[in-house]
N, C-alpha and C. Protein backbone atom coordinates (compact mmCIF):
# COMPACT_ATOMS: atom_id res chain seq x y z
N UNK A 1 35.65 122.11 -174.37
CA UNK A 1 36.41 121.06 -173.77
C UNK A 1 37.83 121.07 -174.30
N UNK A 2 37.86 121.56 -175.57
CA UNK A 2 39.05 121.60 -176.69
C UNK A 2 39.98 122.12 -175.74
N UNK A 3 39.66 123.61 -175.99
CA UNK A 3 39.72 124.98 -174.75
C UNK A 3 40.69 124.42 -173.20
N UNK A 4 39.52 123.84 -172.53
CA UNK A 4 40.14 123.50 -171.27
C UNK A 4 41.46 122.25 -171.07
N UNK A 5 41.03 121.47 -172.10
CA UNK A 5 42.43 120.77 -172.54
C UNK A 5 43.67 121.32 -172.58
N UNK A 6 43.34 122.41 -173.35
CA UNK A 6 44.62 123.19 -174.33
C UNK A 6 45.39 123.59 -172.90
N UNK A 7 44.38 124.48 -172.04
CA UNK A 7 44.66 125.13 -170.86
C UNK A 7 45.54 124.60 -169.78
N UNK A 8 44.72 122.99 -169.35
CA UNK A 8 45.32 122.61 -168.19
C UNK A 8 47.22 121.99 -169.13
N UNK A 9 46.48 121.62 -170.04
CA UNK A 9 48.48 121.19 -170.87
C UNK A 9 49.19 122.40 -170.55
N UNK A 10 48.86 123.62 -170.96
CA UNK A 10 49.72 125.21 -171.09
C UNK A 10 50.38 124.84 -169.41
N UNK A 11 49.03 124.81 -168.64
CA UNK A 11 50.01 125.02 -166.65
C UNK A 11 50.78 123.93 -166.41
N UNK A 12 50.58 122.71 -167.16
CA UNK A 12 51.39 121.54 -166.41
C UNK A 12 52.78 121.88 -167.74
N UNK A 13 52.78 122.51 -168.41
CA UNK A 13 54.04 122.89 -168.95
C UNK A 13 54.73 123.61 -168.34
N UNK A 14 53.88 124.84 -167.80
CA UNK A 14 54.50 126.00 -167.27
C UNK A 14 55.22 125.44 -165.92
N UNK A 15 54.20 125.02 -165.03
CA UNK A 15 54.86 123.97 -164.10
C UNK A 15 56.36 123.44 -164.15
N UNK A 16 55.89 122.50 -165.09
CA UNK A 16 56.81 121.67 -164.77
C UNK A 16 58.65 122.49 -165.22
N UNK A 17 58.35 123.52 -166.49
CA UNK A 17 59.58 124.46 -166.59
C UNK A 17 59.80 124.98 -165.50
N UNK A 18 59.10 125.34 -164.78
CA UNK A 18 59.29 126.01 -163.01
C UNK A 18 60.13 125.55 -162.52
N UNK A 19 59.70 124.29 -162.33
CA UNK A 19 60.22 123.60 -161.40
C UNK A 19 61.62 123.11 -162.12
N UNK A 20 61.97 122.71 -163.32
CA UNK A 20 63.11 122.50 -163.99
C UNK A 20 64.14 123.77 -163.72
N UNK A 21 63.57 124.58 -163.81
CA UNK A 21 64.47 125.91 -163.80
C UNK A 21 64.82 126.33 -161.78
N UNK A 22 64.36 126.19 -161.16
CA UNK A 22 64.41 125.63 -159.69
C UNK A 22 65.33 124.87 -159.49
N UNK A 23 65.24 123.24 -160.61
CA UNK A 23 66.78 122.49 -159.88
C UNK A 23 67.71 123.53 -160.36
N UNK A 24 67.93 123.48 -161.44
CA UNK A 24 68.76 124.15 -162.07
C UNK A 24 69.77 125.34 -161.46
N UNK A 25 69.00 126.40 -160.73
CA UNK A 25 69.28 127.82 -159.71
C UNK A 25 69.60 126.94 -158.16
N UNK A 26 68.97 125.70 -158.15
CA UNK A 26 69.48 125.36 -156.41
C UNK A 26 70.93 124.42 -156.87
N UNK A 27 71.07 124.01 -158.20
CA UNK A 27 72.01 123.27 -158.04
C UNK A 27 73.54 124.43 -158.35
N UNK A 28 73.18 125.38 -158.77
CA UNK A 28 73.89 126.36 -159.39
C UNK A 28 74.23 127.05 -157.71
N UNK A 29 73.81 127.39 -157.38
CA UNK A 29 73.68 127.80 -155.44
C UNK A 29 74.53 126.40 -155.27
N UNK A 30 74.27 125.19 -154.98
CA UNK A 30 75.26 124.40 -154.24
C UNK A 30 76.56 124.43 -155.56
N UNK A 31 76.60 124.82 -156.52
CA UNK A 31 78.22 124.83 -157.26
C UNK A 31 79.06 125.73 -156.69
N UNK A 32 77.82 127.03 -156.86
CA UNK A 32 78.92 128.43 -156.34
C UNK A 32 79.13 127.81 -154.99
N UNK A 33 78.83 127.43 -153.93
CA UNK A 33 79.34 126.89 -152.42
C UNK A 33 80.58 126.33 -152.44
N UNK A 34 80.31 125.20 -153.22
CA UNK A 34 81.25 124.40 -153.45
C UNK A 34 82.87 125.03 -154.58
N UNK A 35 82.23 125.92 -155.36
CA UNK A 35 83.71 126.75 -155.80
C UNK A 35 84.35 127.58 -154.20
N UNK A 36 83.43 128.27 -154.00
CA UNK A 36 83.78 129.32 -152.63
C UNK A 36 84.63 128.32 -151.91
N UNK A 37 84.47 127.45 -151.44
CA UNK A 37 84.98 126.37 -150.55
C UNK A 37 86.39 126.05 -151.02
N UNK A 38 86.48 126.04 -152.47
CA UNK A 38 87.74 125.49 -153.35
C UNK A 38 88.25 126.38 -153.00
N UNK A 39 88.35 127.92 -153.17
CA UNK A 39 88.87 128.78 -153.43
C UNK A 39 89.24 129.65 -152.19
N UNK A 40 88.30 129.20 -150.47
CA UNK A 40 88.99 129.68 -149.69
C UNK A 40 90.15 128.10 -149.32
N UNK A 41 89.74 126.98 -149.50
CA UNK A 41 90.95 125.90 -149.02
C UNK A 41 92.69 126.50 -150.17
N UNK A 42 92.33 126.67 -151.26
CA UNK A 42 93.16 127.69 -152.03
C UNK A 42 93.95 128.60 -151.32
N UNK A 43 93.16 129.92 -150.84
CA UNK A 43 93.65 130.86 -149.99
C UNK A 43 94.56 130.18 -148.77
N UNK A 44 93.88 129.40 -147.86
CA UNK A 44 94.45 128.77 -147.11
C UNK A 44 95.64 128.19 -147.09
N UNK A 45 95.81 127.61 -148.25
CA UNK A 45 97.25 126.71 -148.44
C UNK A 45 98.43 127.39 -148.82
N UNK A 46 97.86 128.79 -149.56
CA UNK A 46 98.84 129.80 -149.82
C UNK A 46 99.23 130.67 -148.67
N UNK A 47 98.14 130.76 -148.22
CA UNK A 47 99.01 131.35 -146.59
C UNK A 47 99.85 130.33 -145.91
N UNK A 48 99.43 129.31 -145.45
CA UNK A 48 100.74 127.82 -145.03
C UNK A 48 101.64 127.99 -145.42
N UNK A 49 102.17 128.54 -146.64
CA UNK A 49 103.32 128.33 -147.72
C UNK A 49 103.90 129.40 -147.64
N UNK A 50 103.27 130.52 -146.95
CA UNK A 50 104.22 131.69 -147.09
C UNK A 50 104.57 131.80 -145.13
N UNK A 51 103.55 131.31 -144.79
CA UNK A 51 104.00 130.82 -142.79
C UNK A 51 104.97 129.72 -142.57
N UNK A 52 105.14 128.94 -143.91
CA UNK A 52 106.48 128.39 -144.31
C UNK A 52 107.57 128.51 -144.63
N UNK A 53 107.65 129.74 -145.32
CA UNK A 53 108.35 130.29 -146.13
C UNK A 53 108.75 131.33 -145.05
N UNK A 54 108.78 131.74 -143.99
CA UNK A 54 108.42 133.02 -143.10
C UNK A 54 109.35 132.14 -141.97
N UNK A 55 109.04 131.02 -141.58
CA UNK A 55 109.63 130.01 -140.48
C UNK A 55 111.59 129.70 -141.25
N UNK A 56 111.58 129.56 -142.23
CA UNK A 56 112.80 129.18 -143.15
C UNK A 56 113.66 130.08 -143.16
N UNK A 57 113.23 131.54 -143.57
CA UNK A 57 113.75 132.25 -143.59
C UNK A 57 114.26 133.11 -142.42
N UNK A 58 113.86 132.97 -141.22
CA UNK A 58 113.53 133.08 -139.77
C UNK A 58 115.19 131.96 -139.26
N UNK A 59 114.77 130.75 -139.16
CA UNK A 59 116.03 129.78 -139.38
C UNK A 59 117.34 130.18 -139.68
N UNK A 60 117.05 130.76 -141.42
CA UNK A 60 118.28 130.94 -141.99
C UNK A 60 118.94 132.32 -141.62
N UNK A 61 118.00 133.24 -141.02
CA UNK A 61 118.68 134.33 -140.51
C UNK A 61 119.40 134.20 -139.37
N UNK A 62 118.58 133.13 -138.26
CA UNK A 62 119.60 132.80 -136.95
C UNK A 62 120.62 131.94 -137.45
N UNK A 63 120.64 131.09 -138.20
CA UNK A 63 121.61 130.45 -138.78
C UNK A 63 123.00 131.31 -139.17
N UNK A 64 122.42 132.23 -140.06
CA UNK A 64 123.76 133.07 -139.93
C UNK A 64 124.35 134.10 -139.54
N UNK A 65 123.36 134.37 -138.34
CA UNK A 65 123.72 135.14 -137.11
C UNK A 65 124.72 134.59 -136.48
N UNK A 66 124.66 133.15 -136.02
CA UNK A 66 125.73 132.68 -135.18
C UNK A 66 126.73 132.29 -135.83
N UNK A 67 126.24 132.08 -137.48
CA UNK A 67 128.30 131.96 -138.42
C UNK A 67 128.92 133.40 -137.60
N UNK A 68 127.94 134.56 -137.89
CA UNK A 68 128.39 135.66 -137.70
C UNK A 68 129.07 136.34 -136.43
N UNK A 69 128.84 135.54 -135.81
CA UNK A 69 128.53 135.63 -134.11
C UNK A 69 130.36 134.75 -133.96
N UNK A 70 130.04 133.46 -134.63
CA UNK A 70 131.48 132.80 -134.42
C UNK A 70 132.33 133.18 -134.85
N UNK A 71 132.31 133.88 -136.58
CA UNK A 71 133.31 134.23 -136.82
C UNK A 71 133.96 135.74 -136.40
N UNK A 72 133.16 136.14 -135.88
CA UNK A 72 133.49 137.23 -134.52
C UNK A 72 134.01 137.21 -133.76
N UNK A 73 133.69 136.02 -132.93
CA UNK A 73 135.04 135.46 -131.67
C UNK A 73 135.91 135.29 -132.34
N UNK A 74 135.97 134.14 -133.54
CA UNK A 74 137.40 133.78 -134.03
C UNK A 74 138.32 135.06 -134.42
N UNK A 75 137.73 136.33 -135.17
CA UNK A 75 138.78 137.36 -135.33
C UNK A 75 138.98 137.54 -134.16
N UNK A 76 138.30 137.74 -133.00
CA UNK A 76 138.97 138.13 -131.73
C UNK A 76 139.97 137.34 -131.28
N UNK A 77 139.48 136.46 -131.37
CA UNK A 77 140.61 135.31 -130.68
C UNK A 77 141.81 135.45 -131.07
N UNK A 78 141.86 135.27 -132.65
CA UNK A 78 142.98 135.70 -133.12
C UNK A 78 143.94 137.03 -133.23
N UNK A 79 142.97 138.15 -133.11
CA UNK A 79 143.51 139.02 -132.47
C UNK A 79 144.23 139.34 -131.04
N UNK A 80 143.32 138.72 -130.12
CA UNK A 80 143.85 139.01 -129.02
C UNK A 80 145.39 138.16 -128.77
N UNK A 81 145.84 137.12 -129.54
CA UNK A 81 147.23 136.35 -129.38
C UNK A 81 148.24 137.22 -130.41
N UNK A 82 147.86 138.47 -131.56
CA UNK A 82 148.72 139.37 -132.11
C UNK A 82 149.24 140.37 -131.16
N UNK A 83 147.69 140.84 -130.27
CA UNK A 83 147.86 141.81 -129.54
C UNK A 83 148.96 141.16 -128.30
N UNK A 84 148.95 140.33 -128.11
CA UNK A 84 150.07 139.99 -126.58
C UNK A 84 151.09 139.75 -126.99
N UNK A 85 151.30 139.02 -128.34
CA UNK A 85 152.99 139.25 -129.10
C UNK A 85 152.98 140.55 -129.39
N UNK A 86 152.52 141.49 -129.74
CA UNK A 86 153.15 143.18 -130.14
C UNK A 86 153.39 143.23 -128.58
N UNK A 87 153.04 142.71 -127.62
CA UNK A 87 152.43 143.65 -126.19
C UNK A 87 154.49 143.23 -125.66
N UNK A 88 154.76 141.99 -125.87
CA UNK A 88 155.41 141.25 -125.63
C UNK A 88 156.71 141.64 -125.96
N UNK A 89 156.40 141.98 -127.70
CA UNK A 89 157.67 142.67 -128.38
C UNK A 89 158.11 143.55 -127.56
N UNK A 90 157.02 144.61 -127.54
CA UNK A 90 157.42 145.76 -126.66
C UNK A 90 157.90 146.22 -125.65
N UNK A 91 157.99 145.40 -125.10
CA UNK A 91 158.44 144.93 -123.71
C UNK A 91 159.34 144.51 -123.39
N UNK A 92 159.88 143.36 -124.29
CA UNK A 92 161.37 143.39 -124.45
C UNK A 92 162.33 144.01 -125.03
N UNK A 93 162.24 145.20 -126.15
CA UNK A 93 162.45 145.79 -126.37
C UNK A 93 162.87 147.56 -125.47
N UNK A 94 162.06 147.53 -124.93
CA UNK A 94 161.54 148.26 -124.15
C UNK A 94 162.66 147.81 -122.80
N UNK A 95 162.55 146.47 -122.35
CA UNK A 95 163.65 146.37 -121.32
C UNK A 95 165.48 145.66 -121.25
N UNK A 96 165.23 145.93 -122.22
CA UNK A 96 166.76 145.98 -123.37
C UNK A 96 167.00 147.74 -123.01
N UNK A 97 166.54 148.43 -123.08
CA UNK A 97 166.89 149.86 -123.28
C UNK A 97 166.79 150.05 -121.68
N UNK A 98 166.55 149.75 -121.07
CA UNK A 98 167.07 150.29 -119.40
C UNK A 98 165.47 150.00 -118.41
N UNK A 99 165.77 151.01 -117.93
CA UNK A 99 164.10 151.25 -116.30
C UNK A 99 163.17 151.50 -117.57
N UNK A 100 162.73 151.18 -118.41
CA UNK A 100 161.33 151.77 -118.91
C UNK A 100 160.63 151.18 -119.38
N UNK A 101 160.68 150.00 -118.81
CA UNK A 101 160.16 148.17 -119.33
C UNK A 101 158.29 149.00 -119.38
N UNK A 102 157.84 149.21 -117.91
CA UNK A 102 156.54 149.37 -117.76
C UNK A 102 155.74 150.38 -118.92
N UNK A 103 156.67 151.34 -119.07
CA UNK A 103 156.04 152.41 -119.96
C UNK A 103 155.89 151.96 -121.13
N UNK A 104 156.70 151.17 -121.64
CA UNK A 104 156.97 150.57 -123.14
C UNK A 104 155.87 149.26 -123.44
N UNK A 105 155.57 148.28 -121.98
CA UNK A 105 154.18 147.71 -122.20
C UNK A 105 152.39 148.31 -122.46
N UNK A 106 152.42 149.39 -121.55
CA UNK A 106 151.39 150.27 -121.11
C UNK A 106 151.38 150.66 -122.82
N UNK A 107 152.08 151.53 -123.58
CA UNK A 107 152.01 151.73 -124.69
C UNK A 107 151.41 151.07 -125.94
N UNK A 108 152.04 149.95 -125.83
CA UNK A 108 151.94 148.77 -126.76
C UNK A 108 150.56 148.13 -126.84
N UNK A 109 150.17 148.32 -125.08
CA UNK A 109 148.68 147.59 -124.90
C UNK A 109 147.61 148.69 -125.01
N UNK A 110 147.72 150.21 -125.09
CA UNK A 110 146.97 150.49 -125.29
C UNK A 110 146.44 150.66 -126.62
N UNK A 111 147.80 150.56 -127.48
CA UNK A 111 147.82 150.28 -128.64
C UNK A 111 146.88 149.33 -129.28
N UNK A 112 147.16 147.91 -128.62
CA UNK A 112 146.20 147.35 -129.52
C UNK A 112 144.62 147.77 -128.96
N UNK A 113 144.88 148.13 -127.74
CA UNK A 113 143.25 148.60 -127.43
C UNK A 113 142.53 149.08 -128.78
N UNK A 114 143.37 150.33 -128.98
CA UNK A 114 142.65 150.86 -129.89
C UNK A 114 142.18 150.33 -130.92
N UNK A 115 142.75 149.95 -131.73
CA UNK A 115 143.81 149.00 -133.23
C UNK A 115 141.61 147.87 -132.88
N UNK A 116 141.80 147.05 -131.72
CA UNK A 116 140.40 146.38 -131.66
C UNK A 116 139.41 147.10 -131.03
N UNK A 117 139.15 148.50 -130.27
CA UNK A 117 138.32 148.75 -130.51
C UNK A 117 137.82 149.54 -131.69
N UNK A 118 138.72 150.02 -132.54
CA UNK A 118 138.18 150.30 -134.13
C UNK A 118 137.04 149.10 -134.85
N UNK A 119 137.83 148.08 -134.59
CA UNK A 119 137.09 146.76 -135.25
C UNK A 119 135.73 146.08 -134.52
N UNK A 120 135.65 146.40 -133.08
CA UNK A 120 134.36 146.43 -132.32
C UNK A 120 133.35 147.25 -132.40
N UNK A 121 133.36 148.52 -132.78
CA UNK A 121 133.41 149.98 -133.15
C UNK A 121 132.59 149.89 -134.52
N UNK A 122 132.37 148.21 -135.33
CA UNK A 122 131.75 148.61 -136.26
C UNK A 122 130.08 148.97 -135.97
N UNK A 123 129.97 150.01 -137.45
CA UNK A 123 128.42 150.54 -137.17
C UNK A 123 127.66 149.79 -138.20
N UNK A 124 126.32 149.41 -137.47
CA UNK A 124 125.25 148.32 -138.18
C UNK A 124 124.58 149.31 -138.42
N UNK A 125 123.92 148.60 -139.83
CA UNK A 125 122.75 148.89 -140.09
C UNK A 125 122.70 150.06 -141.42
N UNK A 126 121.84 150.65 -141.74
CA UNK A 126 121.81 151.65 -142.82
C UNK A 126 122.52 152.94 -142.74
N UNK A 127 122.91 153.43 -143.45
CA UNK A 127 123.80 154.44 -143.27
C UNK A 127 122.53 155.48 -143.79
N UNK A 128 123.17 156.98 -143.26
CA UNK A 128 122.22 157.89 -143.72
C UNK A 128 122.12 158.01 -145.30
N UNK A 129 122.76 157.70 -145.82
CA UNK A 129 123.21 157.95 -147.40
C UNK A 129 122.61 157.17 -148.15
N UNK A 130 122.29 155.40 -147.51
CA UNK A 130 121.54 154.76 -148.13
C UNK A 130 120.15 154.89 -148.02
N UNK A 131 120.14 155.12 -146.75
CA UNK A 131 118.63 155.40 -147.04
C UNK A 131 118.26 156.51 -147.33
N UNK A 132 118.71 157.99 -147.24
CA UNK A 132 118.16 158.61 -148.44
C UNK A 132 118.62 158.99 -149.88
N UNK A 133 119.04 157.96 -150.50
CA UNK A 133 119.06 157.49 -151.58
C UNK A 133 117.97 156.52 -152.36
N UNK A 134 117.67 155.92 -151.27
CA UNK A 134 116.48 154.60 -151.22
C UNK A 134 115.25 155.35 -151.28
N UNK A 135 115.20 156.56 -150.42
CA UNK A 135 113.93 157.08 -150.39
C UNK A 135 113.99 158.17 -151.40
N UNK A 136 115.14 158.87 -151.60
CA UNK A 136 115.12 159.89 -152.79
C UNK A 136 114.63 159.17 -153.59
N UNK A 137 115.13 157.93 -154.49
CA UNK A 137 114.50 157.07 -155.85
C UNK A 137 113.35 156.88 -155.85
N UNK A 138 112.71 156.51 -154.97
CA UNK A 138 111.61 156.25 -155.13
C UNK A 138 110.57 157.09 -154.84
N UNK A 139 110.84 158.41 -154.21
CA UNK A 139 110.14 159.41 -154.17
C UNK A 139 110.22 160.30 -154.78
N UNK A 140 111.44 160.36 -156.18
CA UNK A 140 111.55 160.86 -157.11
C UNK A 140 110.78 160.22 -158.68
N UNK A 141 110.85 158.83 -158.22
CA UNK A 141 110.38 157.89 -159.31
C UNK A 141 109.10 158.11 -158.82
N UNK A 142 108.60 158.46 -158.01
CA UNK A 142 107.02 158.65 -157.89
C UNK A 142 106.04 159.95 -158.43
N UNK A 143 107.07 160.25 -158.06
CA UNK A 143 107.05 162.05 -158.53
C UNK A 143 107.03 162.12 -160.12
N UNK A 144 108.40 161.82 -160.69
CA UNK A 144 107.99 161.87 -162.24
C UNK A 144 107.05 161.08 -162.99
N UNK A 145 106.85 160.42 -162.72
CA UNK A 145 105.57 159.47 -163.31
C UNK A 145 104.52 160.27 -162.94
N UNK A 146 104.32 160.60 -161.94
CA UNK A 146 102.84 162.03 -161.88
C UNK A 146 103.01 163.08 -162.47
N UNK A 147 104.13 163.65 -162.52
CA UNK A 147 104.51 164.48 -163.37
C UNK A 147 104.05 164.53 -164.84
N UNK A 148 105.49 163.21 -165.23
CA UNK A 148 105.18 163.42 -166.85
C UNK A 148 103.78 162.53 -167.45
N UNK A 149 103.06 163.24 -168.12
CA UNK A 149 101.88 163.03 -168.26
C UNK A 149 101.80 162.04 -169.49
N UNK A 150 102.90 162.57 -170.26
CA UNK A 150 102.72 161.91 -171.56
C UNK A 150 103.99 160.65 -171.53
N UNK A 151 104.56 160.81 -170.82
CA UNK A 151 105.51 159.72 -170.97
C UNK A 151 105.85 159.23 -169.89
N UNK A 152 105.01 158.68 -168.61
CA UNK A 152 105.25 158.22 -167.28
C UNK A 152 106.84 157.52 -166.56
N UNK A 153 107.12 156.37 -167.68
CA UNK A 153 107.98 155.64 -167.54
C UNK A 153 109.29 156.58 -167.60
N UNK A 154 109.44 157.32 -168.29
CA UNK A 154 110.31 158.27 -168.34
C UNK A 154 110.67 159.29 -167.56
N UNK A 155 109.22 159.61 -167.33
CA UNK A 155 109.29 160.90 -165.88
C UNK A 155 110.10 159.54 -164.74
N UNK A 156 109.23 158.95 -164.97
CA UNK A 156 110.16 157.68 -163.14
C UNK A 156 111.05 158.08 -163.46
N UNK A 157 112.04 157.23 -164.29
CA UNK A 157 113.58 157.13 -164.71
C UNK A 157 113.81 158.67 -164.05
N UNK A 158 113.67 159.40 -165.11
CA UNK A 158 114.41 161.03 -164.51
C UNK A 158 114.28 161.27 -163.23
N UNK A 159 112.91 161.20 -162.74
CA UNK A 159 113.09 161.91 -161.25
C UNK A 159 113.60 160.94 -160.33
N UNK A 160 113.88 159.53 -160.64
CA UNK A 160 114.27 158.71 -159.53
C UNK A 160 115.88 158.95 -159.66
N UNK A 161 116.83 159.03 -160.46
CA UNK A 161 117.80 159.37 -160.59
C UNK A 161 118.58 160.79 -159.72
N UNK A 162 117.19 161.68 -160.04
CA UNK A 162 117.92 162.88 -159.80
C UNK A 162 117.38 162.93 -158.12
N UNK A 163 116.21 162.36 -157.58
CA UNK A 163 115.44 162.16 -156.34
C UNK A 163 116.76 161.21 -155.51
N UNK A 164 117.22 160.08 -156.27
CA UNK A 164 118.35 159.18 -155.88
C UNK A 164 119.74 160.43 -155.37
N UNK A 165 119.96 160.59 -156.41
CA UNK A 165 120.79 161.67 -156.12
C UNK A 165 121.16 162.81 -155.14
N UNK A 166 119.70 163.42 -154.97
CA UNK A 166 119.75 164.50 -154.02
C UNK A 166 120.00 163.29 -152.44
N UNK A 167 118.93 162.82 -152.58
CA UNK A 167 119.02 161.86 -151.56
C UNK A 167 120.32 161.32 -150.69
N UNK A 168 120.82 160.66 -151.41
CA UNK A 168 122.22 160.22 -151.34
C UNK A 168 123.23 161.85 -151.08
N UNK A 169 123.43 162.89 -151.32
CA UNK A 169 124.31 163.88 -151.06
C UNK A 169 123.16 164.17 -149.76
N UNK A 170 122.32 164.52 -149.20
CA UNK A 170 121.34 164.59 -148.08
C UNK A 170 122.33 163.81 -146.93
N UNK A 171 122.13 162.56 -147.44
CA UNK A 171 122.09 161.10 -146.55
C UNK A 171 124.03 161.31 -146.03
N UNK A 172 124.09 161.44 -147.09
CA UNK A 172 125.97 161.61 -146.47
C UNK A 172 126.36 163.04 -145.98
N UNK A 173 126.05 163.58 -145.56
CA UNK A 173 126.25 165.11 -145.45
C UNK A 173 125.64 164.31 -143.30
N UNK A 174 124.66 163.78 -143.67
CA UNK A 174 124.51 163.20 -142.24
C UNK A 174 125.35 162.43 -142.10
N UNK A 175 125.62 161.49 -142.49
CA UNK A 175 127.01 160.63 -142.19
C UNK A 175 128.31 161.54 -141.27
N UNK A 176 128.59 161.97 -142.61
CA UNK A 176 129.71 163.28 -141.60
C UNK A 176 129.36 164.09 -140.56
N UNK A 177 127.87 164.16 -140.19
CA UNK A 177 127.78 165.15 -139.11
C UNK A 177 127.84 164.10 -137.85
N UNK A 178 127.24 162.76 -137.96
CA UNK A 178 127.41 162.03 -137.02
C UNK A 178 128.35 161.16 -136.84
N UNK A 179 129.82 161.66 -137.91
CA UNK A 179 130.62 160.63 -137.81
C UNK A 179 130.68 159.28 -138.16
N UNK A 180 129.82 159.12 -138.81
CA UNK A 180 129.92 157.79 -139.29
C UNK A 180 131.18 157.82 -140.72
N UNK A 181 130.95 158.63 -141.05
CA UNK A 181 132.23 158.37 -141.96
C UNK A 181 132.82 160.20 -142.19
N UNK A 182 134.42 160.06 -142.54
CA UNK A 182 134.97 161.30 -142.33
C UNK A 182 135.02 161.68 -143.66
């Protein structure tokens, strides 16, 4: 009887640890849920902030597109009232000296033609030189760091310099072939 005592106590122990160890793993299951949950509303808010950050910067680029845009007309503007006084000079000048009034305007105005289309004439954007300079460095800095085995940081430095380098004499050698600069 001792025996069967001892016995049925041993299962209603074992039991009942069962079942203790059960809350324990289901409540541990609803924590991890509840972190996951934290941690995608987390994710979430950091994307907002950079679709924020993305909208601002978006703004501030049209923003100073049209400074850029205005202060574009305004050199024109102001150009075009230099260009009709030279046009003007010339002209009277020009008909002070006899019959050659017309030739002496025609001159003057094609003059400033030129004179503003130089200044319309500008070229956007990257030049060949910068960008392979941009890409020499860093495909030189990529290079020496695989390279030098024992001293990585160092291989970068060297080969991005000398990768920069080639790059940049590359990049302008195109420049001059397409005229972008003489």
């Amino acid at each position: 009887m001792k025996n069967l005592f001892l016995l049925g106590f041993a299962a209603m122990l074992t039991f009942s640890s069962c079942n203790k160890d059960e809350k324990v793993q289901t409540a541990s299951l609803e924590q991890q849920k509840l972190d996951y949950q934290a941690r995608q509303i987390a994710l979430e808010k950091q994307k907002l902030a950079i679709e924020k950050e993305k909208i601002n910067f978006e703004k501030q680029k049209d923003s100073l597109e049209k400074v850029a845009q205005e202060k574009e007309a305004e050199r024109k503007a102001q150009a075009a009232p230099v260009a009709k006084k030279s046009s003007s000079a010339g002209s009277s000048s020009s008909g002070s000296s006899g019959g050659g009034s017309a030739s002496g305007t025609t001159a003057s105005s094609s003059g400033s033609s030129s004179s503003s289309g130089t200044t319309t004439a500008k070229k956007e954007g990257w030049s060949s030189a910068a960008k392979g300079t941009v890409i020499g460095t860093v495909g030189g800095a990529a290079a020496g760091a695989i390279i030098s085995k024992k001293n990585p940081g160092l291989g970068a430095v060297i080969g991005g310099v000398a990768g920069g380098a080639t790059g940049y004499t590359i990049g302008r050698s195109n420049d001059k072939k397409t005229g972008r600069v003489e």
